[in-house]
C-alpha atoms as a PDB file:
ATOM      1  CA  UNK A   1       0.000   0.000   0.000  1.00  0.00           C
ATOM      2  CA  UNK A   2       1.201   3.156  -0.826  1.00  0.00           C
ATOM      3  CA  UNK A   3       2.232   5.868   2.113  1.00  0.00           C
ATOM      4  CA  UNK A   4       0.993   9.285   3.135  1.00  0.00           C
ATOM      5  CA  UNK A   5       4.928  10.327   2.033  1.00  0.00           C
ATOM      6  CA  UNK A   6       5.187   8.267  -1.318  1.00  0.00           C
ATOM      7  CA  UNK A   7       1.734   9.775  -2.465  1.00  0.00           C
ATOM      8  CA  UNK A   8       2.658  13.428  -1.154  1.00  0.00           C
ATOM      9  CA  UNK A   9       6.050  12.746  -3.129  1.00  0.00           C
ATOM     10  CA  UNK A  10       4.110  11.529  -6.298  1.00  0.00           C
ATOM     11  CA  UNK A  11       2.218  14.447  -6.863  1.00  0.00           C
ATOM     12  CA  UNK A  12       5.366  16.830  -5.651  1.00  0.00           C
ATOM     13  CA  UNK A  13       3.455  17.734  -2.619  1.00  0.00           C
ATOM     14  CA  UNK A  14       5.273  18.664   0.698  1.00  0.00           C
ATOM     15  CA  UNK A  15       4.684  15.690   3.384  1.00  0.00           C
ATOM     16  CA  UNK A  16       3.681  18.260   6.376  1.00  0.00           C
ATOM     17  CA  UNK A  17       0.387  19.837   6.666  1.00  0.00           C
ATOM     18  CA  UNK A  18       1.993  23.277   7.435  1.00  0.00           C
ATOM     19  CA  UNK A  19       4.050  23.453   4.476  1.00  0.00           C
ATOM     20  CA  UNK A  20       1.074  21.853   2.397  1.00  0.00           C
ATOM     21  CA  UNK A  21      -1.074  24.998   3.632  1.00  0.00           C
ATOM     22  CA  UNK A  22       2.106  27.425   2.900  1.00  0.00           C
ATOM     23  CA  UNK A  23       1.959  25.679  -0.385  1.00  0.00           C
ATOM     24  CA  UNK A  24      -1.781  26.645  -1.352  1.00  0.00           C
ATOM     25  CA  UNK A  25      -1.166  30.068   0.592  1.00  0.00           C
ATOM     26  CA  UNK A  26       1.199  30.826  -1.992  1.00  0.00           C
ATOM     27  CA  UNK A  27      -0.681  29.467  -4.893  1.00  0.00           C
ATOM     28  CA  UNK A  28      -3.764  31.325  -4.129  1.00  0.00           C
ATOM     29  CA  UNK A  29      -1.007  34.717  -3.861  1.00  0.00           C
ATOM     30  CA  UNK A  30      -0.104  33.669  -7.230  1.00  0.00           C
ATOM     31  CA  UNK A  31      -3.582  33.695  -9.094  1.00  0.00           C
ATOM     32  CA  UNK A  32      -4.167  36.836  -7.238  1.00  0.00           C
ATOM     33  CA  UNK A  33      -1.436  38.702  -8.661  1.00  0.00           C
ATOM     34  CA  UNK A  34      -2.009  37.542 -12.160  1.00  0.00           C
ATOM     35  CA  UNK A  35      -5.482  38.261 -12.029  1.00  0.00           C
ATOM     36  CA  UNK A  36      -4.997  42.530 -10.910  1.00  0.00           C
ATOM     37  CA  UNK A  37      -2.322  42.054 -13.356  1.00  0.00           C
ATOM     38  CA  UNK A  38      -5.275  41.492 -15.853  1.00  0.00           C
ATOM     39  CA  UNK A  39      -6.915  43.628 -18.071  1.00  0.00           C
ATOM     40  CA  UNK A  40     -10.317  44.903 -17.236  1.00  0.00           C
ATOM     41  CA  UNK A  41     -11.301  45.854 -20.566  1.00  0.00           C
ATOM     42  CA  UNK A  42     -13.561  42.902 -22.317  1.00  0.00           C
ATOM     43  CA  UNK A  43     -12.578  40.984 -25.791  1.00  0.00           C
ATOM     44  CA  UNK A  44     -13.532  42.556 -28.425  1.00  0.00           C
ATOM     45  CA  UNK A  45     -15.830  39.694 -29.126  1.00  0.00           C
ATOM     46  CA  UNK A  46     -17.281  39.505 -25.932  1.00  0.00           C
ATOM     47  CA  UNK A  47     -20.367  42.173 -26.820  1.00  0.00           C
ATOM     48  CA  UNK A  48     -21.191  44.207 -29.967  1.00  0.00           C
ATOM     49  CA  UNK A  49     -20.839  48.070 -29.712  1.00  0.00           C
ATOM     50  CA  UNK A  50     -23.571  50.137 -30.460  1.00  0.00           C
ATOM     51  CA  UNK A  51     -23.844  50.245 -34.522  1.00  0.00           C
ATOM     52  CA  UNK A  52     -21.809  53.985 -35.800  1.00  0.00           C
ATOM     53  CA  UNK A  53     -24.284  56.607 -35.761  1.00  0.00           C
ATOM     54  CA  UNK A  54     -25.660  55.767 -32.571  1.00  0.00           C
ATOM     55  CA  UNK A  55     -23.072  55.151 -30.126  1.00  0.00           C
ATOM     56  CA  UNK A  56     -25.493  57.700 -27.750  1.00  0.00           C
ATOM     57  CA  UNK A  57     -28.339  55.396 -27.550  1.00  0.00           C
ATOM     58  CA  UNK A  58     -29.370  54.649 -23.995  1.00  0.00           C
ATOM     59  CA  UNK A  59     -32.851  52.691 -22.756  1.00  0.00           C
ATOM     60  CA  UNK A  60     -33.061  55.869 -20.491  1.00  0.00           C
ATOM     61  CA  UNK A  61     -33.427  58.048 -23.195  1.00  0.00           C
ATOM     62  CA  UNK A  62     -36.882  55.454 -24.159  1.00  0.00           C
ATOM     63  CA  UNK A  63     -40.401  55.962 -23.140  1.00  0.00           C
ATOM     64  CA  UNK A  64     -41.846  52.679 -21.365  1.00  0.00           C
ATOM     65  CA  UNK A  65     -38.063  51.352 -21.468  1.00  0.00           C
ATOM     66  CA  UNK A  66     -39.064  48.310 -18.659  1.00  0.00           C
ATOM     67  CA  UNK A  67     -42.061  47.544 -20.883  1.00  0.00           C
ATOM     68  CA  UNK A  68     -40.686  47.533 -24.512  1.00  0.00           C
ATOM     69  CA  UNK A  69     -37.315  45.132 -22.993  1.00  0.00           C
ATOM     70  CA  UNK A  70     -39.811  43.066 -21.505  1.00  0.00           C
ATOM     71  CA  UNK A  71     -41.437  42.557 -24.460  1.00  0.00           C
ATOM     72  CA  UNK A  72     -38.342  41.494 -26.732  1.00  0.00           C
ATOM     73  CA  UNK A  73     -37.008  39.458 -23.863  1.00  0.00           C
ATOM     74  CA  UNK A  74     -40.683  37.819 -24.668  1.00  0.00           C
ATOM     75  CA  UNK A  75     -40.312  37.203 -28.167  1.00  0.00           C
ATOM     76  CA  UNK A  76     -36.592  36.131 -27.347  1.00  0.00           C
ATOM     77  CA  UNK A  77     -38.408  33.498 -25.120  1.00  0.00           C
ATOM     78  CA  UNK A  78     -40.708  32.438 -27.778  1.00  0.00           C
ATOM     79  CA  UNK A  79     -38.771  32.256 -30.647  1.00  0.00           C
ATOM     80  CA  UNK A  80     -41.378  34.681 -31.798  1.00  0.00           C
ATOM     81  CA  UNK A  81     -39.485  36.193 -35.248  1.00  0.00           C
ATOM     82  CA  UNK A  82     -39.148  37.606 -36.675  1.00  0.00           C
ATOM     83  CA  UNK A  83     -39.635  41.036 -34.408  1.00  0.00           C
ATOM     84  CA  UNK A  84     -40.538  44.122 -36.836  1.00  0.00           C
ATOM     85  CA  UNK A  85     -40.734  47.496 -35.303  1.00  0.00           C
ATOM     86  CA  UNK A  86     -42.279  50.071 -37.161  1.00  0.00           C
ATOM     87  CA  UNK A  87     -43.484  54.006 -36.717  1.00  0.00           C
ATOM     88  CA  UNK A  88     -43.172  57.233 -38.177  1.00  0.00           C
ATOM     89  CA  UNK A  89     -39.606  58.389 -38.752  1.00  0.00           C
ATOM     90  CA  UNK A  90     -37.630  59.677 -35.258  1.00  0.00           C
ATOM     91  CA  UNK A  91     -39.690  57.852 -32.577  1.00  0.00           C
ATOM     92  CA  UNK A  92     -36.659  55.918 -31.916  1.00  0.00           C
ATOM     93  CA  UNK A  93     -37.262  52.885 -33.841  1.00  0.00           C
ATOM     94  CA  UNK A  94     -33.213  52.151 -35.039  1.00  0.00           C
ATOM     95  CA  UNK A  95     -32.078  53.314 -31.348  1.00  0.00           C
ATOM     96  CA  UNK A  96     -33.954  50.622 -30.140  1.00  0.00           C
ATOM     97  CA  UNK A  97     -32.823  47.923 -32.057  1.00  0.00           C
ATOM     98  CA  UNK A  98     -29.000  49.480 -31.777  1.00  0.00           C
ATOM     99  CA  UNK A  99     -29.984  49.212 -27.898  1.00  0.00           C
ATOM    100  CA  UNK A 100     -30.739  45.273 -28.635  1.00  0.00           C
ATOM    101  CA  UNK A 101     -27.652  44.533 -30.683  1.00  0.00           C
ATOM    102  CA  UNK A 102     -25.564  45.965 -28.174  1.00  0.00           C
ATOM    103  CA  UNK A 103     -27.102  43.785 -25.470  1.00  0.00           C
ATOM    104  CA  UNK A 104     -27.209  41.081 -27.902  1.00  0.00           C
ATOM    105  CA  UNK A 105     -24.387  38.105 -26.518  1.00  0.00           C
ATOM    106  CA  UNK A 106     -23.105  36.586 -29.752  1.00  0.00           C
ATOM    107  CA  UNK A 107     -21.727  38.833 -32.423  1.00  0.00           C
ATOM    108  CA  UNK A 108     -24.812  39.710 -34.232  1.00  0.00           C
ATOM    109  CA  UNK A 109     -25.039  41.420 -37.952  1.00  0.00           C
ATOM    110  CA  UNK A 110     -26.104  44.884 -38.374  1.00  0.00           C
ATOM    111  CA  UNK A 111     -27.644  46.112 -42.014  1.00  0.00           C
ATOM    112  CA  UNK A 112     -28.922  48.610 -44.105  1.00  0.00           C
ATOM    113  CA  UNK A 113     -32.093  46.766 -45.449  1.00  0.00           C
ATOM    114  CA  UNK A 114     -32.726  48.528 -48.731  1.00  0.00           C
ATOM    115  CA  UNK A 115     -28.628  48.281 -49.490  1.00  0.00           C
ATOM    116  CA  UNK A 116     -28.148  44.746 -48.857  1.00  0.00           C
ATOM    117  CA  UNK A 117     -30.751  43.813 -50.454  1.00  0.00           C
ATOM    118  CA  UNK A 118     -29.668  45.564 -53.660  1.00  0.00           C
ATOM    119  CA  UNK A 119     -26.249  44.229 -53.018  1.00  0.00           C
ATOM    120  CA  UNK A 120     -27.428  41.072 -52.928  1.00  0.00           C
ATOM    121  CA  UNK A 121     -29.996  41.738 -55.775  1.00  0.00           C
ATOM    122  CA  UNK A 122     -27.245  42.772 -58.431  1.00  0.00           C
ATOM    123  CA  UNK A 123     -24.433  41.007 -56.845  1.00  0.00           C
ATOM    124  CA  UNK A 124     -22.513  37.871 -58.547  1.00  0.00           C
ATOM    125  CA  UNK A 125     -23.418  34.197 -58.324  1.00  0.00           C
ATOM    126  CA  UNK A 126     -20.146  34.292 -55.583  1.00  0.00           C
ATOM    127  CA  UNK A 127     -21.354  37.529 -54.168  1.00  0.00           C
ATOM    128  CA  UNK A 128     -25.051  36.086 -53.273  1.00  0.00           C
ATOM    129  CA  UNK A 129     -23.744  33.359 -52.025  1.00  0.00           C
ATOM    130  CA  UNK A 130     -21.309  34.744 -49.617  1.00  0.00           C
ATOM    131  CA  UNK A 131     -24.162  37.325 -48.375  1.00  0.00           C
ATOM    132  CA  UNK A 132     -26.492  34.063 -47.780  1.00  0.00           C
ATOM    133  CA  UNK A 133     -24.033  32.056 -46.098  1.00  0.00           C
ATOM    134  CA  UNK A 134     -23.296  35.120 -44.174  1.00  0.00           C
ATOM    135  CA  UNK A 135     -26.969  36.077 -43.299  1.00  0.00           C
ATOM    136  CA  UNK A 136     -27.744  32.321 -42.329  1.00  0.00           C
ATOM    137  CA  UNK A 137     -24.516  32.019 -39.949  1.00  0.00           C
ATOM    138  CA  UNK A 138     -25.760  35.611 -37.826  1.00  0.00           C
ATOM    139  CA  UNK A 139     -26.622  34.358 -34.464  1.00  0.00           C
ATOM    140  CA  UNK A 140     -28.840  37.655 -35.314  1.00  0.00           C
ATOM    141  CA  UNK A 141     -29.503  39.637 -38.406  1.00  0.00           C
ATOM    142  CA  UNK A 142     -30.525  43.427 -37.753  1.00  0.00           C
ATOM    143  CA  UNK A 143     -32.346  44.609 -40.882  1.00  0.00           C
ATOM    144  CA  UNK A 144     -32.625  48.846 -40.708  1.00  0.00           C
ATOM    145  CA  UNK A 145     -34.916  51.014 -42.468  1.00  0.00           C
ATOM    146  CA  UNK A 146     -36.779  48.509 -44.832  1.00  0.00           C
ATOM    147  CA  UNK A 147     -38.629  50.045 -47.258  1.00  0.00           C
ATOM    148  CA  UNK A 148     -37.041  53.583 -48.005  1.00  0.00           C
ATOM    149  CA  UNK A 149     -36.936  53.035 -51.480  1.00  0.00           C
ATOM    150  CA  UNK A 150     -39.158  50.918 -54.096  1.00  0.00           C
ATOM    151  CA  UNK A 151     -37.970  46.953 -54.395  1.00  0.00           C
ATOM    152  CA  UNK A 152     -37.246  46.173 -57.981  1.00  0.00           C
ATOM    153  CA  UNK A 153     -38.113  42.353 -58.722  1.00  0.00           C
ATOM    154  CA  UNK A 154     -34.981  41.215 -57.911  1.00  0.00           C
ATOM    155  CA  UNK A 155     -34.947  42.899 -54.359  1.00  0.00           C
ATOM    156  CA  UNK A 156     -37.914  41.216 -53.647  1.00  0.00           C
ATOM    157  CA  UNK A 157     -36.038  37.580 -54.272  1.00  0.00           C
ATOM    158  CA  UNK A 158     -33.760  38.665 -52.018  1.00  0.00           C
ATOM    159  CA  UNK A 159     -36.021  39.521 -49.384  1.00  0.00           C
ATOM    160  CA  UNK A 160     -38.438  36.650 -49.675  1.00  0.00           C
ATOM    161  CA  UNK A 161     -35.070  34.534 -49.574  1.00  0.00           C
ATOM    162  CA  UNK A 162     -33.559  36.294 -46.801  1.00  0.00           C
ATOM    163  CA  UNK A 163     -37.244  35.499 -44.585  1.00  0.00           C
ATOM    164  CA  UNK A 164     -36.729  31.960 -45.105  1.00  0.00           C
ATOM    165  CA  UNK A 165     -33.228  31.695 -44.134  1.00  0.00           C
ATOM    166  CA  UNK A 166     -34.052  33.427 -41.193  1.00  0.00           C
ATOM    167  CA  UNK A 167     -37.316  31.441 -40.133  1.00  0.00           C
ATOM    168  CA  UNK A 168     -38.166  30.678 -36.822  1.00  0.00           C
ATOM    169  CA  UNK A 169     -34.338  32.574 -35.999  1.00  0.00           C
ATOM    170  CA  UNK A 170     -33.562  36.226 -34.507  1.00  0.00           C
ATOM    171  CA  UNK A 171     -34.128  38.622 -37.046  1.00  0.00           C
ATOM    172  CA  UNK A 172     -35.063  41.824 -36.086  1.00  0.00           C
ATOM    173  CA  UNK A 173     -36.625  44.383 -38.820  1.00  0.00           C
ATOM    174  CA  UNK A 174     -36.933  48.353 -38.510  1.00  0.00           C
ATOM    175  CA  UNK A 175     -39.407  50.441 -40.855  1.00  0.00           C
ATOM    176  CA  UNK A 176     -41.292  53.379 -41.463  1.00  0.00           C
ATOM    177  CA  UNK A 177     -44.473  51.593 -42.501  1.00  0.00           C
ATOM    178  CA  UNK A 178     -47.819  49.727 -40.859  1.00  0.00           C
ATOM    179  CA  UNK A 179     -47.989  45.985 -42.009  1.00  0.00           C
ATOM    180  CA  UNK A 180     -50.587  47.200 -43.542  1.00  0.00           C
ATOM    181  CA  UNK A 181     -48.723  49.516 -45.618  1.00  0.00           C
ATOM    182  CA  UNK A 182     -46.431  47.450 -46.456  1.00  0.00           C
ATOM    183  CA  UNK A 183     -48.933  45.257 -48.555  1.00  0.00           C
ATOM    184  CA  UNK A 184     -48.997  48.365 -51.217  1.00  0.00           C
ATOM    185  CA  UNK A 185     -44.880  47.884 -51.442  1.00  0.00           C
ATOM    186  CA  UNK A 186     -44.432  43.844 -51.274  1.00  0.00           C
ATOM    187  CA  UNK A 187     -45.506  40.991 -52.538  1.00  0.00           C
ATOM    188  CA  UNK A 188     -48.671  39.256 -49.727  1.00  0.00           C
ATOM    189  CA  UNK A 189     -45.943  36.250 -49.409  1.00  0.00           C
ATOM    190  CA  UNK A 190     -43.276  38.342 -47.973  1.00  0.00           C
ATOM    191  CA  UNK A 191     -45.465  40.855 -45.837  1.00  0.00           C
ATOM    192  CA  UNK A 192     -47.194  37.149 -44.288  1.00  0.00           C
ATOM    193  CA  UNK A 193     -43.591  36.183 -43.163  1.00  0.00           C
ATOM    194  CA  UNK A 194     -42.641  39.540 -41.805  1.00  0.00           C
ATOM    195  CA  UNK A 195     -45.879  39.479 -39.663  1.00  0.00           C
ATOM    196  CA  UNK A 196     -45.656  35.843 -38.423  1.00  0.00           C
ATOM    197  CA  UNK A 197     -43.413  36.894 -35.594  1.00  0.00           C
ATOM    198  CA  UNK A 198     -43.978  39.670 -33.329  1.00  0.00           C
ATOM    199  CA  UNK A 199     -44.329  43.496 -34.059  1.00  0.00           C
ATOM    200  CA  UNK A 200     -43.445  46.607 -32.140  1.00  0.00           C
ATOM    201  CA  UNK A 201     -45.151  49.761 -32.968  1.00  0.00           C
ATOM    202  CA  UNK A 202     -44.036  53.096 -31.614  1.00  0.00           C
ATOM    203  CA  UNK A 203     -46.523  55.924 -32.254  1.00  0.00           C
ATOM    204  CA  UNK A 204     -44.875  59.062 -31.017  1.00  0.00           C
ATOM    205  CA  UNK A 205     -43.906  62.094 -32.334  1.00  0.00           C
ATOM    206  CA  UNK A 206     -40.578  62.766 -33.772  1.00  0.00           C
ATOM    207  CA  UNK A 207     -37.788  63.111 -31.678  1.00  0.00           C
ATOM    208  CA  UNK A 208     -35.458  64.750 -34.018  1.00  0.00           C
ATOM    209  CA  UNK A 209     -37.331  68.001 -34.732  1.00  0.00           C
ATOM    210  CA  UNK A 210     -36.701  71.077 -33.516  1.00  0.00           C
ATOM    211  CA  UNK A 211     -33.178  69.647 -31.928  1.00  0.00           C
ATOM    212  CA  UNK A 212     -30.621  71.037 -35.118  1.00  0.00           C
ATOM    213  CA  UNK A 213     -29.721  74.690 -34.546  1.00  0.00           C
ATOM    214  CA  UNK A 214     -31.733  77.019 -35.850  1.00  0.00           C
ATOM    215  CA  UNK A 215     -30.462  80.468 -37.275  1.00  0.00           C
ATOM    216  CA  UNK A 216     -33.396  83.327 -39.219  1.00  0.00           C
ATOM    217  CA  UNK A 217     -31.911  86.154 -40.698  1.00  0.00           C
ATOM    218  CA  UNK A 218     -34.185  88.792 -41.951  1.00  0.00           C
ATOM    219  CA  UNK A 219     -37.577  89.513 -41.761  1.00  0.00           C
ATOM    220  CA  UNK A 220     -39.496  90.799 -39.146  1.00  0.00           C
ATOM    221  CA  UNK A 221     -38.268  91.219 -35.640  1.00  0.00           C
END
């Protein structure tokens, strides 16, 4: 049978208690001292930054802030996609979805809708298939602004395409117009798959005007 002092000696461990506790004293010193010797900034991959352009966005700056998170925590829950938010422009609707990239845990992918699509649209057999490949391996895909400018027919293929890639996964879509609306822009096939998730409307008045500078010169006093 093997000894107390041949095992201690095995696994280079002193045979004393006292200088087995000095031992782990001065372990537990060691991972100290490399750990404040750490960095306390995070990876670079560890969480998205806000998207450029709105690196100022802050839930504190929403109305009903508890209530809308709630709600996408919700359709996280669910699987409820994908999650279109629409309103008139400057009720916040792109700050919001910056605000859930940013919290968003695996690097997600942030878009212009009307862009990519036309990228996509006019792009190279390669080209498409490197965006679909792409837009399939998001953990996310945030789609901004859809519908700012009329879909030619191949747009369209590359939004019907881009809805069944991303069934039943994280998508989330921004836009100007009512589901409704949207019916006088898109084909009934795409605007079905766009509303068989959830939808987040913001009706409130826009937050941009009246905060540029404002300068009158002439006329009267």
């Amino acid at each position: 049978m093997t000894s107390n002092i041949e095992r201690h000696e095995e696994l280079g461990l002193p045979e004393d208690a006292d200088a087995t506790r000095l031992c782990v004293r001065e372990a537990v010193l060691r991972i100290k001292s490399k750990l404040a010797n750490r960095t306390e900034e995070p990876e670079e991959e560890e969480r998205p930054r806000l998207p450029e352009g709105y690196e100022e966005s802050s839930w504190q700056a929403v109305d009903e802030a508890d209530k809308i998170r709630e709600f996408v925590r919700d359709v996280c829950r669910r699987k409820s996609w994908p999650l279109y938010i629409h309103g008139k422009p400057g009720v916040g609707k792109t700050s919001i979805a910056a605000l859930i990239y940013a919290a968003w845990t695996v690097q997600p992918l942030w878009l212009r809708a009307d862009t990519t699509l036309k990228d996509i649209a006019y792009g190279t057999a390669e080209e498409v298939k490197t965006w679909r490949k792409k837009l399939k391996g998001a953990s996310c895909v945030f789609f901004d602004d859809l519908g700012v400018q009329a879909p030619t027919p191949q747009m369209l293929v590359a939004l019907f395409d881009l809805l069944e890639d991303r069934k039943g996964r994280p998508l989330v879509i921004t836009g100007n117009h009512t589901l409704q609306s949207l019916l006088q822009i898109y084909e009934p096939r795409i605007v079905s798959r766009l509303s068989a998730g959830a939808t987040l409307w913001l009706d409130g008045n826009d937050q941009r005007r009246g905060q540029g500078d404002r300068l009158k010169i002439g006329g009267n006093k």
